[in-house]
N, C-alpha and C. Protein backbone atom coordinates (compact mmCIF):
# COMPACT_ATOMS: atom_id res chain seq x y z
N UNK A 1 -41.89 -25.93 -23.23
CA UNK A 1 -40.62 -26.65 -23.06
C UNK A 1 -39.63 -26.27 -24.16
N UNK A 2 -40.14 -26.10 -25.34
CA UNK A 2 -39.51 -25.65 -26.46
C UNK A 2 -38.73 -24.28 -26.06
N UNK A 3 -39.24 -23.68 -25.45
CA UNK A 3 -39.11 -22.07 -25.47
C UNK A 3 -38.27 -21.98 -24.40
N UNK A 4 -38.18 -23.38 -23.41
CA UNK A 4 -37.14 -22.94 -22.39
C UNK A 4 -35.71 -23.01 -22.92
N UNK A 5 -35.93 -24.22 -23.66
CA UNK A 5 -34.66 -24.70 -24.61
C UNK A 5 -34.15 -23.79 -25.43
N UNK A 6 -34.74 -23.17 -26.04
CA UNK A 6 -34.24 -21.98 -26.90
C UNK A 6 -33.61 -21.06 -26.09
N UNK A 7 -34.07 -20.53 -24.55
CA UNK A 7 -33.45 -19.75 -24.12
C UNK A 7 -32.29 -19.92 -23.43
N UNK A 8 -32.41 -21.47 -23.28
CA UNK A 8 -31.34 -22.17 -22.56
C UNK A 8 -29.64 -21.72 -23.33
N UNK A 9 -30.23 -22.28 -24.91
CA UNK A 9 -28.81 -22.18 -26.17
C UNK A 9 -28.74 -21.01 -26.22
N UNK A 10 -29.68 -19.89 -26.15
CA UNK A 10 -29.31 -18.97 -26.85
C UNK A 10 -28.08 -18.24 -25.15
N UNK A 11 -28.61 -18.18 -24.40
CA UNK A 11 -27.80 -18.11 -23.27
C UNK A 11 -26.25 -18.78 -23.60
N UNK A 12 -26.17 -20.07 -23.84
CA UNK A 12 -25.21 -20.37 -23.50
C UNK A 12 -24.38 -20.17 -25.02
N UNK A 13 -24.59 -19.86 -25.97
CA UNK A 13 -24.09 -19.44 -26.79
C UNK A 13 -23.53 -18.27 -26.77
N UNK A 14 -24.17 -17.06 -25.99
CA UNK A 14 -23.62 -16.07 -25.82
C UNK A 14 -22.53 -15.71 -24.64
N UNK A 15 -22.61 -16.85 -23.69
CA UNK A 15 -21.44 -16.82 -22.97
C UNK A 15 -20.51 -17.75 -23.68
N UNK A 16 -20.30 -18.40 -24.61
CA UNK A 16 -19.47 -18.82 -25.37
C UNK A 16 -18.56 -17.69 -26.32
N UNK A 17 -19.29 -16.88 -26.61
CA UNK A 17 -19.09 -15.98 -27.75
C UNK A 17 -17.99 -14.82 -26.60
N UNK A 18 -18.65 -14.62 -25.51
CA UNK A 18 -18.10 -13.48 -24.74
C UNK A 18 -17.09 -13.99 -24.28
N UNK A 19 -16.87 -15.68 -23.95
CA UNK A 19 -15.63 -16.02 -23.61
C UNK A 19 -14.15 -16.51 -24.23
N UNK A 20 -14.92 -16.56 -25.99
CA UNK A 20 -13.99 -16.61 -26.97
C UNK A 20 -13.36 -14.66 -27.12
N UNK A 21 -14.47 -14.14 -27.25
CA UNK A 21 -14.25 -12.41 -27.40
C UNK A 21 -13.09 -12.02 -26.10
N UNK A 22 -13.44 -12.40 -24.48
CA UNK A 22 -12.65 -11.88 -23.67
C UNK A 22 -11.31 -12.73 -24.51
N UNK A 23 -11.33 -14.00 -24.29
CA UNK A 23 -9.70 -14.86 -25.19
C UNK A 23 -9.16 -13.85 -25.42
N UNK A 24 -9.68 -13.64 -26.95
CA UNK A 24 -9.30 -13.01 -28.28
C UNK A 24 -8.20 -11.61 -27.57
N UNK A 25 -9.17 -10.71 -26.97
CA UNK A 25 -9.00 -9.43 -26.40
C UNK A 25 -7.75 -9.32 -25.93
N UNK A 26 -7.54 -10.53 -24.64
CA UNK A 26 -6.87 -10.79 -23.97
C UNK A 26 -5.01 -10.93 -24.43
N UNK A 27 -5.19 -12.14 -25.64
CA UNK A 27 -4.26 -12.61 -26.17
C UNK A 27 -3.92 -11.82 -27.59
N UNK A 28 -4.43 -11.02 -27.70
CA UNK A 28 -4.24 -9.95 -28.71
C UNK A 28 -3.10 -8.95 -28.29
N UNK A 29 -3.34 -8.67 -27.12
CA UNK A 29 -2.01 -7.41 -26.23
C UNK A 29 -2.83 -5.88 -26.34
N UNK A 30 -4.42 -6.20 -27.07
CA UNK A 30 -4.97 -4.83 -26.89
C UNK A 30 -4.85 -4.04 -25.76
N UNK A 31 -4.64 -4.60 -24.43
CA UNK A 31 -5.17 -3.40 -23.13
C UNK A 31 -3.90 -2.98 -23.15
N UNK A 32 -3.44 -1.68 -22.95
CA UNK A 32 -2.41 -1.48 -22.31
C UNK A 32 -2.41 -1.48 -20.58
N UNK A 33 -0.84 -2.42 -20.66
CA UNK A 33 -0.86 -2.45 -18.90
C UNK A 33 0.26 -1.76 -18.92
N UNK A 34 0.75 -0.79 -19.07
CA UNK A 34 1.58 0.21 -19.03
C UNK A 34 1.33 1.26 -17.56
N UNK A 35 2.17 0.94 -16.88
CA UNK A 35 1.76 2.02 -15.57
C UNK A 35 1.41 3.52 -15.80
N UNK A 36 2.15 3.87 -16.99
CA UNK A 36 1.69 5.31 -17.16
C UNK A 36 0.44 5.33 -17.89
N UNK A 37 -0.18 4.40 -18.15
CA UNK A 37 -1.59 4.37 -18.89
C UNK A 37 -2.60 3.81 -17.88
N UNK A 38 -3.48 4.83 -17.45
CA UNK A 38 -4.54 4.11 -16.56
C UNK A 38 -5.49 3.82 -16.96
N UNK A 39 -6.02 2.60 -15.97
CA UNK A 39 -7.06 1.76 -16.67
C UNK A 39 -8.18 2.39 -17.12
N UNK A 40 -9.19 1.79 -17.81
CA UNK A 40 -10.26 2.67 -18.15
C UNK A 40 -10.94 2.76 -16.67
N UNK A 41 -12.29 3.53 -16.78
CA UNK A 41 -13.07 3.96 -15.29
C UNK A 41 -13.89 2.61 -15.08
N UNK A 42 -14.55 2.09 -15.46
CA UNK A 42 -14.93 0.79 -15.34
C UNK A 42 -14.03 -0.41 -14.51
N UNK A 43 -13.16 -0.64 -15.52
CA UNK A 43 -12.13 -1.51 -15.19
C UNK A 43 -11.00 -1.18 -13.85
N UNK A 44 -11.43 0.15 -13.68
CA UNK A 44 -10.70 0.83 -12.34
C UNK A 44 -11.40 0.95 -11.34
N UNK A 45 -12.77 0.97 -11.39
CA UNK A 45 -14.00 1.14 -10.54
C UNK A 45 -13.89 -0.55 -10.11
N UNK A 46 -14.02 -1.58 -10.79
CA UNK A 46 -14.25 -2.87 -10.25
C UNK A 46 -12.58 -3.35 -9.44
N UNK A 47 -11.17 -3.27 -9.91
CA UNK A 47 -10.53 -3.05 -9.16
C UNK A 47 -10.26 -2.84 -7.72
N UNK A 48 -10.95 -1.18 -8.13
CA UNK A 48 -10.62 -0.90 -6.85
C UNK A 48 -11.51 -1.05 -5.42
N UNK A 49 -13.06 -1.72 -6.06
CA UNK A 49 -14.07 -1.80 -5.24
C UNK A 49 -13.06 -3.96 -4.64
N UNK A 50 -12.34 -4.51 -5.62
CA UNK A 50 -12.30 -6.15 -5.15
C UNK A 50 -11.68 -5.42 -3.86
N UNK A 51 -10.37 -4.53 -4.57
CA UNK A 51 -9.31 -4.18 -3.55
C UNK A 51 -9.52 -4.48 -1.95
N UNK A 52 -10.64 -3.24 -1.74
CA UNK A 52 -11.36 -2.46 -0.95
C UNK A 52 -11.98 -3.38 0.37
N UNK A 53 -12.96 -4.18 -0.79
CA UNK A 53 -13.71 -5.12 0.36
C UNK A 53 -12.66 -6.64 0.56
N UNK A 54 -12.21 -6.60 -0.24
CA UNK A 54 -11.22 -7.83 0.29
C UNK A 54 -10.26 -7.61 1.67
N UNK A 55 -9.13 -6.32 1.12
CA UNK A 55 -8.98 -6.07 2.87
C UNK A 55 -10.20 -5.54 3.85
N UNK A 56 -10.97 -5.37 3.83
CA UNK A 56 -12.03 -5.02 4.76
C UNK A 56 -12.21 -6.28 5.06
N UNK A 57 -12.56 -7.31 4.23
CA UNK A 57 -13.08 -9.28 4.83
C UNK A 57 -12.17 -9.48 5.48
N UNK A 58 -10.72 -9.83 4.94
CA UNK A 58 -9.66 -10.54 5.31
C UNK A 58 -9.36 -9.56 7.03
N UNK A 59 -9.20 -8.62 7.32
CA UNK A 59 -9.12 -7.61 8.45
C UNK A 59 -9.77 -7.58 9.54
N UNK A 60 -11.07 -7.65 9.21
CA UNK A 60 -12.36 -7.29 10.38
C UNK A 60 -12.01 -8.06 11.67
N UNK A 61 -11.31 -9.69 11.57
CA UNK A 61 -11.14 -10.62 13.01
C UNK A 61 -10.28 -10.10 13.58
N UNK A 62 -9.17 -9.14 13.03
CA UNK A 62 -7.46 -9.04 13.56
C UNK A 62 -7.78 -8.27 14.90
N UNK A 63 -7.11 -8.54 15.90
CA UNK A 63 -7.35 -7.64 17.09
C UNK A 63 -6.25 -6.75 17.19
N UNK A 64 -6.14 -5.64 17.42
CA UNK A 64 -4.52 -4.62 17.46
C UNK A 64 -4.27 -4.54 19.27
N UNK A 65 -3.13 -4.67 19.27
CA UNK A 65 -2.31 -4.34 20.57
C UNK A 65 -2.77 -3.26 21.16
N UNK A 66 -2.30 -2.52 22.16
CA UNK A 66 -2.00 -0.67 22.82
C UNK A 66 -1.09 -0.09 21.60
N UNK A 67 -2.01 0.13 20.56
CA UNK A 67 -1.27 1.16 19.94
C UNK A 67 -0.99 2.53 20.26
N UNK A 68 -1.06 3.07 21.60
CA UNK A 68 -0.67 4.06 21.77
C UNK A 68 0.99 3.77 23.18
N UNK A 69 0.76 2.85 22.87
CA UNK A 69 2.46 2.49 23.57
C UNK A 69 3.42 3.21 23.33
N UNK A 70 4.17 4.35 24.20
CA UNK A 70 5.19 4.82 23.14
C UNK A 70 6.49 4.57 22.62
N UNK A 71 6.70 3.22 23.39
CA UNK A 71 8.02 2.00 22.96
C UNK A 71 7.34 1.30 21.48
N UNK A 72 6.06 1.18 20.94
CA UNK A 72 5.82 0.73 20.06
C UNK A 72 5.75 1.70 19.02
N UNK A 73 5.23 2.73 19.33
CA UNK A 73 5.10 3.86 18.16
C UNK A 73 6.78 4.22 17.95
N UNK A 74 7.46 4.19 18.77
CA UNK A 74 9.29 5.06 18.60
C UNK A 74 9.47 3.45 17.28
N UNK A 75 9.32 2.39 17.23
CA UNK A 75 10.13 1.58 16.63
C UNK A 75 9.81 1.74 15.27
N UNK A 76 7.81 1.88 15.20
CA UNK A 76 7.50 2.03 14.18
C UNK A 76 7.72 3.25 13.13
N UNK A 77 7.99 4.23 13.81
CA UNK A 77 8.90 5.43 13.34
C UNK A 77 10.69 5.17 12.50
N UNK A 78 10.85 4.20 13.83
CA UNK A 78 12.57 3.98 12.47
C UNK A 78 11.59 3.10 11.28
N UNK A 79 11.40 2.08 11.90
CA UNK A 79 10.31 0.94 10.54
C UNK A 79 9.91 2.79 9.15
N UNK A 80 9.23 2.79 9.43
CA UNK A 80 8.08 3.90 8.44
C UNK A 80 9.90 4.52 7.57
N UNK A 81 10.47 4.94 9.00
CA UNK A 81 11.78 6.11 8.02
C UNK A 81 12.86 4.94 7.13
N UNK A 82 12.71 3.83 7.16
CA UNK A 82 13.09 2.85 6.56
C UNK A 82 13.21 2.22 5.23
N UNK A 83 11.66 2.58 5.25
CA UNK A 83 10.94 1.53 4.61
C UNK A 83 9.59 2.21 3.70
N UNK A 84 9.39 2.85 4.21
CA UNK A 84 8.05 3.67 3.61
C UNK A 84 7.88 5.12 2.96
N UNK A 85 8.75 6.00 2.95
CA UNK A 85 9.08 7.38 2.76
C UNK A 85 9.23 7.55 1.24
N UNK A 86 9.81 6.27 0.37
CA UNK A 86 9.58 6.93 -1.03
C UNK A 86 8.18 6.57 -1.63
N UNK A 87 7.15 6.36 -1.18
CA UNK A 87 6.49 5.73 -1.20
C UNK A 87 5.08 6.39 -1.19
N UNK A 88 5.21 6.55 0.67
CA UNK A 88 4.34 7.06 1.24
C UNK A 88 4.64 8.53 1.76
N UNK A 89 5.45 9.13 1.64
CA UNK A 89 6.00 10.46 1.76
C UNK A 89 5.97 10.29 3.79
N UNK A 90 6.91 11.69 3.67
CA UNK A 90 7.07 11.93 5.26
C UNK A 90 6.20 13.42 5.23
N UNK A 91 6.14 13.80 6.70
CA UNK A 91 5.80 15.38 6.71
C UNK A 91 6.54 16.10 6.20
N UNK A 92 6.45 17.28 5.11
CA UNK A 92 6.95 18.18 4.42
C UNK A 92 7.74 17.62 3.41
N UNK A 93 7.46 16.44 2.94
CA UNK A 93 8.07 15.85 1.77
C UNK A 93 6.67 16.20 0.50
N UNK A 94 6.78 16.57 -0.50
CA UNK A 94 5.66 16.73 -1.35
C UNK A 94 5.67 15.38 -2.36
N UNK A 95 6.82 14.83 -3.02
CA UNK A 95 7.00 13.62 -3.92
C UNK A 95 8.32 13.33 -3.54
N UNK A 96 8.52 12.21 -4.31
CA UNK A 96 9.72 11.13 -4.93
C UNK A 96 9.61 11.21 -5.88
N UNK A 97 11.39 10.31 -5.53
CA UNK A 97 11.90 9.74 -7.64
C UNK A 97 10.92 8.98 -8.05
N UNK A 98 10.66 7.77 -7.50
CA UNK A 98 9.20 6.82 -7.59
C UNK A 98 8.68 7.04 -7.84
N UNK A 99 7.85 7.92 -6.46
CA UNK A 99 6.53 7.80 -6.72
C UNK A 99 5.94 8.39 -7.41
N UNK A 100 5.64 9.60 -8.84
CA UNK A 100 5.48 10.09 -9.83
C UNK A 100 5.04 8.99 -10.90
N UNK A 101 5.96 7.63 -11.22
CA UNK A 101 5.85 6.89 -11.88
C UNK A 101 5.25 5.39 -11.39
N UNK A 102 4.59 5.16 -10.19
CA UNK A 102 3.70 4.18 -9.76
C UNK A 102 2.47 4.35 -10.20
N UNK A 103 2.05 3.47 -10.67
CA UNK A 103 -0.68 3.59 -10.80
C UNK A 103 -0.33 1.70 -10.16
N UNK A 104 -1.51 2.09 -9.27
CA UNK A 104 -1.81 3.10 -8.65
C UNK A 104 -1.18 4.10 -7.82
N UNK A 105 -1.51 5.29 -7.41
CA UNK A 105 -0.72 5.63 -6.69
C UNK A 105 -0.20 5.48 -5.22
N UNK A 106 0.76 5.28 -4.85
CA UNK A 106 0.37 4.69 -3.46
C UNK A 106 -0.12 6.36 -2.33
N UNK A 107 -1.18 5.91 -1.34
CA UNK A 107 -1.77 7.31 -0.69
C UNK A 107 -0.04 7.98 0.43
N UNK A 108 -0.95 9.17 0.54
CA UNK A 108 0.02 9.84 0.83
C UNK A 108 -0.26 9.84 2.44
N UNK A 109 0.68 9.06 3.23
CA UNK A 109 -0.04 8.42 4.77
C UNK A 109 0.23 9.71 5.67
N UNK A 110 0.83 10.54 5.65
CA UNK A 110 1.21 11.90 5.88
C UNK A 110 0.04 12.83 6.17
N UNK A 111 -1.10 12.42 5.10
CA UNK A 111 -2.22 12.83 5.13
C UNK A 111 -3.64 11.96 5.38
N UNK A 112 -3.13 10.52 5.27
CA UNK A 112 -4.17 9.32 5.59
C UNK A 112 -4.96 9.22 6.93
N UNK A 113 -5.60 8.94 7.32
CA UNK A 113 -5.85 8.18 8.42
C UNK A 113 -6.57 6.33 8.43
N UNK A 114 -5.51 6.03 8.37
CA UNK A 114 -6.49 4.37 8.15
C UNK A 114 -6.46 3.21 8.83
N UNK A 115 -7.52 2.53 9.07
CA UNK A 115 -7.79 1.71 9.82
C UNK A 115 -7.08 0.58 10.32
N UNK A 116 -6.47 0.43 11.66
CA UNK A 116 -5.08 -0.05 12.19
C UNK A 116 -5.23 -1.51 11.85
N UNK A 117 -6.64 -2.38 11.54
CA UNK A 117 -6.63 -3.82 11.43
C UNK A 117 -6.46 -3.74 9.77
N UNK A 118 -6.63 -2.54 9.10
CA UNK A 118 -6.54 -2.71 7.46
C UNK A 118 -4.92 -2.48 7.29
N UNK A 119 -4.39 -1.27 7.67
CA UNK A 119 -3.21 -0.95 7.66
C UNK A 119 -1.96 -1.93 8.13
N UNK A 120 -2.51 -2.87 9.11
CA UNK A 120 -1.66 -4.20 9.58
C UNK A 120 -2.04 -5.16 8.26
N UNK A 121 -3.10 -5.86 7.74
CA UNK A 121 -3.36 -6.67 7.22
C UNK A 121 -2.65 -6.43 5.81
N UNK A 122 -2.75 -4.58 4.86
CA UNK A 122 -1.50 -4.82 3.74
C UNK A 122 -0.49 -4.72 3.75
N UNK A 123 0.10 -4.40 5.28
CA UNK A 123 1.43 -4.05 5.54
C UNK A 123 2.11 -5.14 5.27
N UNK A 124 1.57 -6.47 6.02
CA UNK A 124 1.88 -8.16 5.81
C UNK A 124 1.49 -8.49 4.86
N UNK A 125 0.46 -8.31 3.71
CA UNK A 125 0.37 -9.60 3.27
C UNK A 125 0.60 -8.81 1.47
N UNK A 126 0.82 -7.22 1.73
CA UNK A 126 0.86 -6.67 -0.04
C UNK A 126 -0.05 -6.47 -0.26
N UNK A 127 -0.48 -6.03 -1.44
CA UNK A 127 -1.28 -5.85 -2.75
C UNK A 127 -1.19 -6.17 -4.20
N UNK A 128 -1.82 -7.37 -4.68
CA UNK A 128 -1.21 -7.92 -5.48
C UNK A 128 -0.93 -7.09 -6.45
N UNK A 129 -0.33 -6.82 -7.73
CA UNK A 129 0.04 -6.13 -8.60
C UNK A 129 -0.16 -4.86 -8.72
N UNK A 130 0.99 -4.38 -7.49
CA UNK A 130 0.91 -2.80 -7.26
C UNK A 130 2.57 -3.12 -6.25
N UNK A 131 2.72 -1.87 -6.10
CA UNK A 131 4.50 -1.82 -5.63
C UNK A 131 4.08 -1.70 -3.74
N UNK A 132 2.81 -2.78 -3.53
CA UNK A 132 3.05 -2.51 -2.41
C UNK A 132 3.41 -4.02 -1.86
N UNK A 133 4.79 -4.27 -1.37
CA UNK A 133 5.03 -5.56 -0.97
C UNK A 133 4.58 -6.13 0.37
N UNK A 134 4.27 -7.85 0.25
CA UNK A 134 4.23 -8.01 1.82
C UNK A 134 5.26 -8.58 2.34
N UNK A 135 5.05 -7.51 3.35
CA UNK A 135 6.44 -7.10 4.48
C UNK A 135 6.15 -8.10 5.35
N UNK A 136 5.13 -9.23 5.41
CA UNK A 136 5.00 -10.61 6.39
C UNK A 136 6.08 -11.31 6.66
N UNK A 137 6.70 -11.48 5.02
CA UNK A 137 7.34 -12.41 4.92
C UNK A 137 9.44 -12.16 5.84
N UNK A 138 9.46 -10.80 5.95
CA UNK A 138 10.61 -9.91 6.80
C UNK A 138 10.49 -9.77 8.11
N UNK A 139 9.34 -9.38 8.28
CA UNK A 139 9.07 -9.01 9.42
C UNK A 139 7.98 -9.46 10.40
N UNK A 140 8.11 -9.50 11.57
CA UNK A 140 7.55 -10.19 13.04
C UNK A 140 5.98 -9.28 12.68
N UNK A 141 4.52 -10.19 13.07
CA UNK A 141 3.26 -9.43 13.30
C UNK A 141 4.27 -8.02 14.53
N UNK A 142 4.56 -8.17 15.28
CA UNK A 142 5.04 -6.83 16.10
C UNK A 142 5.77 -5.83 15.82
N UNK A 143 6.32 -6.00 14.48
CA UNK A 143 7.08 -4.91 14.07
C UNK A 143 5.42 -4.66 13.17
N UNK A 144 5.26 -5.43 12.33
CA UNK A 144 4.22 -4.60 11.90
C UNK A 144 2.98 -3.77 12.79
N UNK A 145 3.03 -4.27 13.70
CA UNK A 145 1.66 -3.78 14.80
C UNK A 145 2.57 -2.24 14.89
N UNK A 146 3.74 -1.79 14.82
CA UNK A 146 4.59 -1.04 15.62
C UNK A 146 4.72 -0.06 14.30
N UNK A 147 4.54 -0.66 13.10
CA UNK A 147 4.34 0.64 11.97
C UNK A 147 3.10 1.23 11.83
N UNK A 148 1.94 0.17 12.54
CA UNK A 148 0.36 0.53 12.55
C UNK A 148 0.20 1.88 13.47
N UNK A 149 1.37 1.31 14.55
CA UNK A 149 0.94 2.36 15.51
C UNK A 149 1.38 3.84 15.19
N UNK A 150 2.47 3.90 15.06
CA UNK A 150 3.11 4.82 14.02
C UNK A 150 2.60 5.86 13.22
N UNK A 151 1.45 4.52 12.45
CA UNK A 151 0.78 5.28 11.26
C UNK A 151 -0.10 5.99 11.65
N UNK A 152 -0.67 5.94 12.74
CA UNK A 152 -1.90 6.90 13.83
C UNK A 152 -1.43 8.06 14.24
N UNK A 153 -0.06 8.43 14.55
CA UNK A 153 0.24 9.36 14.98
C UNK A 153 0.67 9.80 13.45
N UNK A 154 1.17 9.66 12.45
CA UNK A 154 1.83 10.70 11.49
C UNK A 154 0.96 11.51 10.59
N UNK A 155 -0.13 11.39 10.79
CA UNK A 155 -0.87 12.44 10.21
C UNK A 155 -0.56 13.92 10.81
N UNK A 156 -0.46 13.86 12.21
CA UNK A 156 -0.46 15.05 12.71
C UNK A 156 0.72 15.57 13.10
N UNK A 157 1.84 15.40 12.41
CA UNK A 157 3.57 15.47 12.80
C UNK A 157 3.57 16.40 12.21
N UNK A 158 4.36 17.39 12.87
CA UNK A 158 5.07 18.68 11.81
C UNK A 158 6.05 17.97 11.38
N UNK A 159 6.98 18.58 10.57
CA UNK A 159 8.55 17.57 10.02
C UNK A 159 9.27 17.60 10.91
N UNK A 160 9.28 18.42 11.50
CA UNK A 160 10.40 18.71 12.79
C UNK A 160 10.41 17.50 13.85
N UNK A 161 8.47 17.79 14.19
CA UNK A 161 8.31 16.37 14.94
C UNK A 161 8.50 15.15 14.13
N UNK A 162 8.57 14.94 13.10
CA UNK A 162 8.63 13.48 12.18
C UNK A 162 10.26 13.63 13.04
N UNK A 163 10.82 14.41 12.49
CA UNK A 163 12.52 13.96 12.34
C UNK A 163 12.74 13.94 13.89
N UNK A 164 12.74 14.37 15.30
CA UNK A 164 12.85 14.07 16.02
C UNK A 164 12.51 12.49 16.81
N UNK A 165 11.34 12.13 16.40
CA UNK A 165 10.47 11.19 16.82
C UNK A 165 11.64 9.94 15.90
N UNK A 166 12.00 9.94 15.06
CA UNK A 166 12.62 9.34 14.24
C UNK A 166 14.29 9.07 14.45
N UNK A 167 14.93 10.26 14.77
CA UNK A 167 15.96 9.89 15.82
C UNK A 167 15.95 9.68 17.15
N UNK A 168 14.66 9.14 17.96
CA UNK A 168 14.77 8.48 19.28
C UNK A 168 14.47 6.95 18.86
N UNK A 169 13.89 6.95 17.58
CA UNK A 169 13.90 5.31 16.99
C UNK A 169 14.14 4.61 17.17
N UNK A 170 14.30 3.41 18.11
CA UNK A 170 15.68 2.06 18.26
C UNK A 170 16.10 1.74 17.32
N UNK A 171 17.53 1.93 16.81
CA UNK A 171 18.63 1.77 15.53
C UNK A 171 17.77 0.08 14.17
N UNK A 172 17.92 0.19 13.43
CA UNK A 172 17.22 -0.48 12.83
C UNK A 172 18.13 -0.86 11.06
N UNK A 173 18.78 -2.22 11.04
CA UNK A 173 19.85 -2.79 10.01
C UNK A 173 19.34 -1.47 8.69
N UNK A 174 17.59 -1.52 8.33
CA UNK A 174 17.14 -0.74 7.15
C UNK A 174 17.06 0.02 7.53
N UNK A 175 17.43 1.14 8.04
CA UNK A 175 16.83 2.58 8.32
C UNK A 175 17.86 3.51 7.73
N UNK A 176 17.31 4.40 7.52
CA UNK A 176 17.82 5.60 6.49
C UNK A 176 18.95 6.36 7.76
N UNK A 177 20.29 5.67 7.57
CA UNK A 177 21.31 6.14 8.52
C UNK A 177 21.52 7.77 8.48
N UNK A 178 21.45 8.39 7.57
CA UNK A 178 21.27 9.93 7.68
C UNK A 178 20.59 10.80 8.50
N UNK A 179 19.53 10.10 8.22
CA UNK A 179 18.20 10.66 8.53
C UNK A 179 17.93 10.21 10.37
N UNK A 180 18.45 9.28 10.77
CA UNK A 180 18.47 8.63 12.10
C UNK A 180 19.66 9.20 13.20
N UNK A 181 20.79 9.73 12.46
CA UNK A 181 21.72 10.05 13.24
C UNK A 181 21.75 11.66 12.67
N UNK A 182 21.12 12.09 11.56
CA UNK A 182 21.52 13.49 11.59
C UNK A 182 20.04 14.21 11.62
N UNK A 183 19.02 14.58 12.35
CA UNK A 183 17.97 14.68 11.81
C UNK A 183 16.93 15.94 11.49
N UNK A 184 18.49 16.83 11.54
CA UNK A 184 18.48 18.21 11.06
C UNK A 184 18.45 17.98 9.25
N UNK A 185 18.75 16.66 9.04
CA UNK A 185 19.22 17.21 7.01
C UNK A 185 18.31 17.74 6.37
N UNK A 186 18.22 18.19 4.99
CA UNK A 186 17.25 18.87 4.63
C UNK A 186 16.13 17.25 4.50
N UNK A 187 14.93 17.83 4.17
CA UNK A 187 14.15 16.97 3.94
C UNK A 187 13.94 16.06 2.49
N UNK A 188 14.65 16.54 1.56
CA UNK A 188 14.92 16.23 0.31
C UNK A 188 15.90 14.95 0.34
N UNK A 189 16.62 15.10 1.50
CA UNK A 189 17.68 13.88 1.93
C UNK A 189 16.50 12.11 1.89
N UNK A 190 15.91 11.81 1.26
CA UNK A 190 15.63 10.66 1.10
C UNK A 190 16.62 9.43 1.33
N UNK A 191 15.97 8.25 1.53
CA UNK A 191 16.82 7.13 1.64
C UNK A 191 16.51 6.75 0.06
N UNK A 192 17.62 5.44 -0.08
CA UNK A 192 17.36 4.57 -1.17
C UNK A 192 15.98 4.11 -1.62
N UNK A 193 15.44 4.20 -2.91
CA UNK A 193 14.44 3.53 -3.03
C UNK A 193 14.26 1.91 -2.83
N UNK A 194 15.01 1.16 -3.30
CA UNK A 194 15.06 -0.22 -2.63
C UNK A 194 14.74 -0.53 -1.22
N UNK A 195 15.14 0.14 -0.38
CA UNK A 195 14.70 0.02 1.19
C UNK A 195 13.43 0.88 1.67
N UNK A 196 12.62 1.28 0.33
CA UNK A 196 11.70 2.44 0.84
C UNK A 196 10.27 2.08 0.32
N UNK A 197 10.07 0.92 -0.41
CA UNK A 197 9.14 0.31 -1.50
C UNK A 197 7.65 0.14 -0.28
N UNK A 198 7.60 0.93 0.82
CA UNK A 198 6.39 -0.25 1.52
C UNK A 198 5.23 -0.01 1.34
N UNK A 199 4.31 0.17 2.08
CA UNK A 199 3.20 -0.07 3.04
C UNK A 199 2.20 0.64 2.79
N UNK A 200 2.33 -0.05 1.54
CA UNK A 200 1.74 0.41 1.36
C UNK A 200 1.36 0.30 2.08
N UNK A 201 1.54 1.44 2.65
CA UNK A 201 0.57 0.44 3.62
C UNK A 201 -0.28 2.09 3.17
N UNK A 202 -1.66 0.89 -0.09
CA UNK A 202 -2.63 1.34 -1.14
C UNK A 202 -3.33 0.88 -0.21
């Protein structure tokens, strides 16, 4: 009985000690959270594993529409040229002003392929402390179902096809007016970053 007791304190002493030590750590300003400083591999490994399986939990019930509708994919095309391009790049775009200076980085959907109940679920709801906002709070579940769908086809777009597919778009208040009515410009022609922050869709 003695010996359980001992192991009992000595236990709880040492989560005392580790929870004064995390304090200390904490309220010291040791970590840098500096975006250009990435986290250590540990602290980036557990991150990115909450990330990961959290949209995978929160996702798995969502049911997706006919994403191969092509009244739904044309809308989600103005949506994406809108909203997502400094971000998430278009076909034959290589970077942004941005995106160079975001951690994480947001993926390059150009080259992604990802899962239409995951890709709906951060489109709406964000990622907490990362530049990917949720677009729930703007926009209808159907516009987002309509960037999901979108996002299935743009892996395999030449630019030519991006920019065509993009001026048959239905006109859209955020959409990159250049790029929608002229869609010959060079490809360097970006929209504003303010209207381009999305989707993540990390």
């Amino acid at each position: 009985m003695h010996r359980l007791k001992l192991i009992v304190l000595t236990v709880l002493v040492l989560v005392v000690i580790g929870v004064a030590g995390g304090a200390a750590f904490i309220y010291a300003g040791v970590y840098d959270i500096g975006a250009d400083a990435p986290h250590t591999r540990p602290v980036f490994a557990v991150l990115q594993t909450l990330r990961e399986r959290s949209i995978q939990a929160h996702a798995a019930n969502l049911t997706a529409p006919d994403l191969n509708d092509e009244a739904l994919i044309l809308k989600g095309a103005g949506q994406y040229a809108a909203m997502c391009t400094e971000c998430h790049l278009k076909p034959g775009q290589h970077d942004s002003e941005i995106r160079p200076g975001l951690y994480p980085q947001p993926p390059n959907l150009t080259r992604a392929h990802i899962d239409p109940r995951e890709a709906f679920w951060v489109i709406k709801h964000g990622i907490k402390m990362s530049a990917m906002p949720a677009w729930g709070s703007s926009h209808d579940d159907a516009t987002i179902w309509s960037m999901v769908a979108f996002l299935q086809k743009l892996p395999g777009l030449t630019p030519q096809q991006y920019k065509d597919i993009v001026a048959k778009a239905p006109p859209d208040d955020d959409m990159d007016g250049d790029e929608h009515a002229m869609p010959d410009m060079p490809s360097d022609m970006s929209m504003p970053a303010s209207a381009a922050s999305a989707a993540k869709h990390d």
